[in-house]
Structure formats: structure tokens, C-alpha cells
N, C-alpha and C. Protein backbone atom coordinates (compact mmCIF):
# COMPACT_ATOMS: atom_id res chain seq x y z
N UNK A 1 14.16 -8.09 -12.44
CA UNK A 1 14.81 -7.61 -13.64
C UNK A 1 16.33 -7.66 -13.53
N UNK A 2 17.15 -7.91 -12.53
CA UNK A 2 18.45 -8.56 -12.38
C UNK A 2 18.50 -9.33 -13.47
N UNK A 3 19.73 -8.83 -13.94
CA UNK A 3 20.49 -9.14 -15.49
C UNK A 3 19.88 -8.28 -16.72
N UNK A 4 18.86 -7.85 -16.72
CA UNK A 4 18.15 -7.26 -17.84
C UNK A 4 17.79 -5.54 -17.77
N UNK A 5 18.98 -5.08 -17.50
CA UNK A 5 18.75 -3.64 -16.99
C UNK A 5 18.91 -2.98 -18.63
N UNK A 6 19.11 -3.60 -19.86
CA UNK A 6 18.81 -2.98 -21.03
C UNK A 6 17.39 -3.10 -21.24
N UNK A 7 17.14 -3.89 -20.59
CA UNK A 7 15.32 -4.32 -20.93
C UNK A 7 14.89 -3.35 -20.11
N UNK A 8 15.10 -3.22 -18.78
CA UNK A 8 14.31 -2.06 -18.03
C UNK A 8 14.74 -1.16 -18.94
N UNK A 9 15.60 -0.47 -19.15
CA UNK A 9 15.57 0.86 -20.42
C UNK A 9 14.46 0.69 -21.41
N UNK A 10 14.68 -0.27 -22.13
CA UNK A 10 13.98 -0.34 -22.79
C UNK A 10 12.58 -0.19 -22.58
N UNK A 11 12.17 -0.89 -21.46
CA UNK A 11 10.34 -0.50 -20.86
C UNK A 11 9.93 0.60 -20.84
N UNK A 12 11.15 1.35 -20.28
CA UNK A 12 10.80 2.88 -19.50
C UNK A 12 10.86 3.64 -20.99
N UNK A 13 11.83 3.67 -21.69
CA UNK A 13 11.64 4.46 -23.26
C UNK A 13 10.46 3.97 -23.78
N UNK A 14 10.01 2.71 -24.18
CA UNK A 14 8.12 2.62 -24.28
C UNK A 14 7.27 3.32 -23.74
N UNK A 15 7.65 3.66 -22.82
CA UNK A 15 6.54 4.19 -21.79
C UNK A 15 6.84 5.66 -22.42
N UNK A 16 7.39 6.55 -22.58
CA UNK A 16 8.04 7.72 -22.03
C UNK A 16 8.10 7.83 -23.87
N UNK A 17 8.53 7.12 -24.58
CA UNK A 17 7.96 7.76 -26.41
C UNK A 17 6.20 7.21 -26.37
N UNK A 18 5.69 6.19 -25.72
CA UNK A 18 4.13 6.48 -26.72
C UNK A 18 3.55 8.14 -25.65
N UNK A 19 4.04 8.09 -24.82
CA UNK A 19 3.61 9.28 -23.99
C UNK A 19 3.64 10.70 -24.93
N UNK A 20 5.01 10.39 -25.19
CA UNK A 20 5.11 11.75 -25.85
C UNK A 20 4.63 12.14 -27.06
N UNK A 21 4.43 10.81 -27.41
CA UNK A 21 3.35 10.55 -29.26
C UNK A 21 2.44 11.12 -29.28
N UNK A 22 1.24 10.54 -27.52
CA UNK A 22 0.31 11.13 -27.69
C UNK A 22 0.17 11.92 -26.99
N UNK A 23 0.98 12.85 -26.43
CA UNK A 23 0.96 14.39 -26.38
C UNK A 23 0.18 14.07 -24.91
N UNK A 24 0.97 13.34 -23.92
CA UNK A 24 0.50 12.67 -22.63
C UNK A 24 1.27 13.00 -21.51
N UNK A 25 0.93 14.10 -20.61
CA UNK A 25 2.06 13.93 -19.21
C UNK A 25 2.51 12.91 -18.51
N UNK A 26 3.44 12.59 -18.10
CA UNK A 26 3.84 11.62 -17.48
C UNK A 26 4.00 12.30 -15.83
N UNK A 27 3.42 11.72 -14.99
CA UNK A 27 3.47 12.15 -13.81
C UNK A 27 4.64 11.36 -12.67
N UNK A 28 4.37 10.16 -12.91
CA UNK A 28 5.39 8.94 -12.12
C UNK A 28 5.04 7.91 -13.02
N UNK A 29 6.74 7.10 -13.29
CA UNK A 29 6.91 5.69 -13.53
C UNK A 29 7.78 4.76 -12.79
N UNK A 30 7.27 3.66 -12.77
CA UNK A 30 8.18 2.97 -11.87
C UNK A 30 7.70 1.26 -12.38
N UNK A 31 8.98 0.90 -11.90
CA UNK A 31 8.96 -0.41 -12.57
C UNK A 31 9.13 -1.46 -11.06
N UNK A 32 7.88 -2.27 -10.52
CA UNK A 32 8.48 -2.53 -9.38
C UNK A 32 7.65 -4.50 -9.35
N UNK A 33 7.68 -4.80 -8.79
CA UNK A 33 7.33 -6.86 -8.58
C UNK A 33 5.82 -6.65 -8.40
N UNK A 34 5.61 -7.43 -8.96
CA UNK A 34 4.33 -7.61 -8.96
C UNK A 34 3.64 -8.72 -7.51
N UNK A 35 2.71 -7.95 -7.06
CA UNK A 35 2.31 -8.59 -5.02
C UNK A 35 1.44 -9.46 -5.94
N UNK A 36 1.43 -10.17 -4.95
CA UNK A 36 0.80 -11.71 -4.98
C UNK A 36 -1.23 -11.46 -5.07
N UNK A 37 -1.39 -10.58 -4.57
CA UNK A 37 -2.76 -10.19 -5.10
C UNK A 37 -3.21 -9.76 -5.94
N UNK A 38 -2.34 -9.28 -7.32
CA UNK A 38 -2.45 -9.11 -8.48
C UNK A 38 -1.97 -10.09 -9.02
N UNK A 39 -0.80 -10.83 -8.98
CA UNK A 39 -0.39 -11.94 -10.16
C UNK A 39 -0.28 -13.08 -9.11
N UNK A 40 -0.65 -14.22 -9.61
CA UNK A 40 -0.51 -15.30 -9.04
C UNK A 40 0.86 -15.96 -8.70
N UNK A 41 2.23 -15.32 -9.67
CA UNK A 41 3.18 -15.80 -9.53
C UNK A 41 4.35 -14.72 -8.87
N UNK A 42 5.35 -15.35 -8.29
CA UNK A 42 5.98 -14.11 -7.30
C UNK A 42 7.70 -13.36 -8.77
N UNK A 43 7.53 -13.69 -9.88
CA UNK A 43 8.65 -13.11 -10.34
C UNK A 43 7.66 -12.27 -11.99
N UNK A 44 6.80 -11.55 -11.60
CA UNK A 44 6.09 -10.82 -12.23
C UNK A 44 6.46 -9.47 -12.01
N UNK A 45 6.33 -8.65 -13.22
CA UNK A 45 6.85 -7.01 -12.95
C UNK A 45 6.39 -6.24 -13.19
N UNK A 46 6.03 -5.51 -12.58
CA UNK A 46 4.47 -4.32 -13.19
C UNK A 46 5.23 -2.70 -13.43
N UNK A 47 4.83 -2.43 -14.45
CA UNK A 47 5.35 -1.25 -14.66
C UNK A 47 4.17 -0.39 -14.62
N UNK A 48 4.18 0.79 -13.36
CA UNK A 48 2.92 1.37 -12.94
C UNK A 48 3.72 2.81 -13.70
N UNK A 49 2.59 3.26 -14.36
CA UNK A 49 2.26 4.76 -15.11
C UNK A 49 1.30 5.30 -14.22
N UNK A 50 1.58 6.84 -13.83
CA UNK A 50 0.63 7.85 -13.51
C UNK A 50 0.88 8.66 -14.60
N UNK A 51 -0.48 9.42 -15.00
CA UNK A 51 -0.64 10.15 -15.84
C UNK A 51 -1.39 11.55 -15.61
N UNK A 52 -1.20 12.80 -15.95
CA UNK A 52 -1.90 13.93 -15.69
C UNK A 52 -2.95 13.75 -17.01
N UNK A 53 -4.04 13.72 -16.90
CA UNK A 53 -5.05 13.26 -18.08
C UNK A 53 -6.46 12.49 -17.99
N UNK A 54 -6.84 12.68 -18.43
CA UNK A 54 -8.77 12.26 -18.69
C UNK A 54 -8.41 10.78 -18.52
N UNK A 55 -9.52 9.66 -18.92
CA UNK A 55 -9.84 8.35 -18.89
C UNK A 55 -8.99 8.08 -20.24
N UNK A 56 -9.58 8.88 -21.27
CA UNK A 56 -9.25 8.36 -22.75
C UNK A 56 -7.89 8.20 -23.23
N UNK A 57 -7.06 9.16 -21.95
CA UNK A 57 -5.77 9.11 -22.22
C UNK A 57 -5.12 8.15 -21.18
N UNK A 58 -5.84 7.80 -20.76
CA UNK A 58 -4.86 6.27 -19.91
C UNK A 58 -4.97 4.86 -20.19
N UNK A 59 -6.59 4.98 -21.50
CA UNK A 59 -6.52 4.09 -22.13
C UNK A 59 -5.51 3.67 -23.63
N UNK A 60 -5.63 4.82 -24.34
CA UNK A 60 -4.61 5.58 -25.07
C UNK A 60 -3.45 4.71 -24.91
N UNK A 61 -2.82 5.72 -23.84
CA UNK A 61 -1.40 5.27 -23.24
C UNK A 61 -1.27 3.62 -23.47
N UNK A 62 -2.03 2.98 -22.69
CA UNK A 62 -1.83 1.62 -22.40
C UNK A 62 -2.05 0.85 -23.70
N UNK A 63 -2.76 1.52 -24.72
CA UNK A 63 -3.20 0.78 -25.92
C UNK A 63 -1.66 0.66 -26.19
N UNK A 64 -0.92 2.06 -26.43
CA UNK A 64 0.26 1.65 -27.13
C UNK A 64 1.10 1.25 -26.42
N UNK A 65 1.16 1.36 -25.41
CA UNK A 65 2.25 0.72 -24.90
C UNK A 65 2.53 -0.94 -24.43
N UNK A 66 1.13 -1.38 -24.83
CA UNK A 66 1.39 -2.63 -24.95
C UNK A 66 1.55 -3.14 -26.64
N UNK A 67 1.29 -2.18 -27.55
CA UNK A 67 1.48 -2.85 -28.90
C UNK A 67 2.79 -2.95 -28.76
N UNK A 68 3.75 -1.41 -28.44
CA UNK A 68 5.21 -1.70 -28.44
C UNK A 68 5.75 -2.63 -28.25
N UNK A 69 4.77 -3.30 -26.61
CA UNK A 69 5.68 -4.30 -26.09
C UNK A 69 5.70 -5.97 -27.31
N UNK A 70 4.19 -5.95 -27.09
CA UNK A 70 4.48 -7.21 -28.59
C UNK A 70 5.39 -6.81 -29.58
N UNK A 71 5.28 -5.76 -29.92
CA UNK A 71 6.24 -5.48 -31.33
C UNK A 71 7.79 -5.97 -30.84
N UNK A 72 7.74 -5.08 -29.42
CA UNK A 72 9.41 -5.46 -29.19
C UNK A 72 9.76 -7.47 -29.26
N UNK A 73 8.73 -7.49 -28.22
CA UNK A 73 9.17 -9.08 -28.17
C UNK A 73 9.04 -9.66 -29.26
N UNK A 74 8.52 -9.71 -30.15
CA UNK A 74 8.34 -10.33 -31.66
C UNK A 74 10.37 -10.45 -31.99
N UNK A 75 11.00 -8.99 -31.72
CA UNK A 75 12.08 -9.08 -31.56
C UNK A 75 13.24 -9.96 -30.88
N UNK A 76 12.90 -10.11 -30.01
CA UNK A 76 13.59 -10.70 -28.86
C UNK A 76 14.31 -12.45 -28.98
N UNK A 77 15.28 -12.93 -28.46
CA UNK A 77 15.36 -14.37 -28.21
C UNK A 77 14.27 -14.63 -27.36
N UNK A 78 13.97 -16.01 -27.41
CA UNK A 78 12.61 -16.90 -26.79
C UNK A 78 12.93 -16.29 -25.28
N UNK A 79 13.96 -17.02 -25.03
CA UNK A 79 13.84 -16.63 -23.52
C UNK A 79 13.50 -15.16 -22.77
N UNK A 80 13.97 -14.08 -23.50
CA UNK A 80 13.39 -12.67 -23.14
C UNK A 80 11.93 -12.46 -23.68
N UNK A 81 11.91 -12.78 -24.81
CA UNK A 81 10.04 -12.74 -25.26
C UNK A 81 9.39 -13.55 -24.18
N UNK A 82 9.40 -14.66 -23.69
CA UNK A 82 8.75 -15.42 -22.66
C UNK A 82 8.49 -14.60 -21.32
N UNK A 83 9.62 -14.11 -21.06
CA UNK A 83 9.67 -13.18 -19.97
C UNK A 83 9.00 -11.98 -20.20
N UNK A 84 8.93 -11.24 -21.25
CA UNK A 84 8.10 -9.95 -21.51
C UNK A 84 6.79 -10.32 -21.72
N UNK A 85 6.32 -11.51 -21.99
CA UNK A 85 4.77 -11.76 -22.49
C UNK A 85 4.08 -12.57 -21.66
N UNK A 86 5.07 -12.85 -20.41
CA UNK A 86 4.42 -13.76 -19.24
C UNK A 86 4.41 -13.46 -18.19
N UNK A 87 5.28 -11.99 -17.96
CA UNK A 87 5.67 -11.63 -16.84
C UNK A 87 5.44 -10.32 -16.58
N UNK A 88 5.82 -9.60 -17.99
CA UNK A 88 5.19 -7.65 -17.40
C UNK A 88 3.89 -7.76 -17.87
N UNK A 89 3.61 -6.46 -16.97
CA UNK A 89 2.37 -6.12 -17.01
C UNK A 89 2.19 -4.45 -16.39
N UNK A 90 1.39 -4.00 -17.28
CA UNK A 90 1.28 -2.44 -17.58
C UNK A 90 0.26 -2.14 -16.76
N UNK A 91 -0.10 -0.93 -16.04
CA UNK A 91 -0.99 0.05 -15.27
C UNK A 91 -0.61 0.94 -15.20
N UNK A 92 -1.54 1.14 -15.62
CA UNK A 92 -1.95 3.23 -16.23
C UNK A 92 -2.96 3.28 -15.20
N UNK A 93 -2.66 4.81 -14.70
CA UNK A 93 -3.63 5.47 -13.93
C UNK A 93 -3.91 6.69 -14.21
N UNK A 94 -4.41 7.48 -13.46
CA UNK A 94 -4.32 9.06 -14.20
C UNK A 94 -4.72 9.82 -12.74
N UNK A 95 -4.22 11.15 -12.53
CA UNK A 95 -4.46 12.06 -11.47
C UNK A 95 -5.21 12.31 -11.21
């Protein structure tokens, strides 16, 4: 994410308003590279959510927080939409 530290803001406020929408603790977020045993490619970025909450709310969570992300990139120049729709990737967990 070098060069795009408005975009990391931006991830982490996705994360941190659908949370609060749906009335969701946030336990830990972190935005860190995605290992080679999850993504095939080495400049992938996973933004891992822990959550204090049931199943329904980590599905929840992740529902919206990936609509955001399309919505945002719909926004975006090509080159940052390419990068948000090819490269992050969301995990929700829960306590």
C-alpha cells in the first residue's frame, strides 16, 4: 500500500462505519500482505477483521464491507479500481 495511504484510510473507515451500522464490535483490524498460501500473487492485501459476535455477524460485516468496496471502486481511476478489485481481500473472524 506504499503511495496509497488515503486508500488505507479509506479501507479502515469501511471497515469501522459498516461495523458501526450494524451495531458490531470491532475487536482488531489490520491491514497486512497477503502469504502466498492464500493468494497466489505476492502484492495482495488482506485486511483481517476480528469481531466480538455470533457467525451471522461476521457474515453481516463482510457482506457490507465488500459492497462498500465495489461501490468505492466504481469511484476510483482504473488504475486504483484494478488494484482494489484484484488485490484486497477481506476476512472476518469473530472471538
Amino acid at each position: 500500500l506504499a503511495g496509497r495511504e488515503k486508500l488505507t484510510e479509506k479501507l479502515l473507515s469501511i471497515v469501522e462505519e459498516g461495523a458501526s451500522a450494524l451495531n458490531i464490535s470491532l475487536k482488531r483490524m489490520a491491514i497486512r500482505p497477503g502469504w502466498s498460501h492464500e493468494y497466489e500473487d505476492t502484492v495482495s492485501v488482506v485486511i483481517y477483521v476480528e469481531i466480538e459476535g455470533v457467525a451471522e455477524e461476521r457474515f453481516s460485516l463482510w457482506d457490507a464491507v465488500c459492497d462498500s468496496l465495489e461501490r468505492l471502486a466504481g469511484s476510483l481511476p482504473e488504475n486504483v479500481r484494478r488494484f482494489l478489485t484484484e488485490n484486497v481481500f477481506v476476512i472476518v473472524s469473530r472471538d
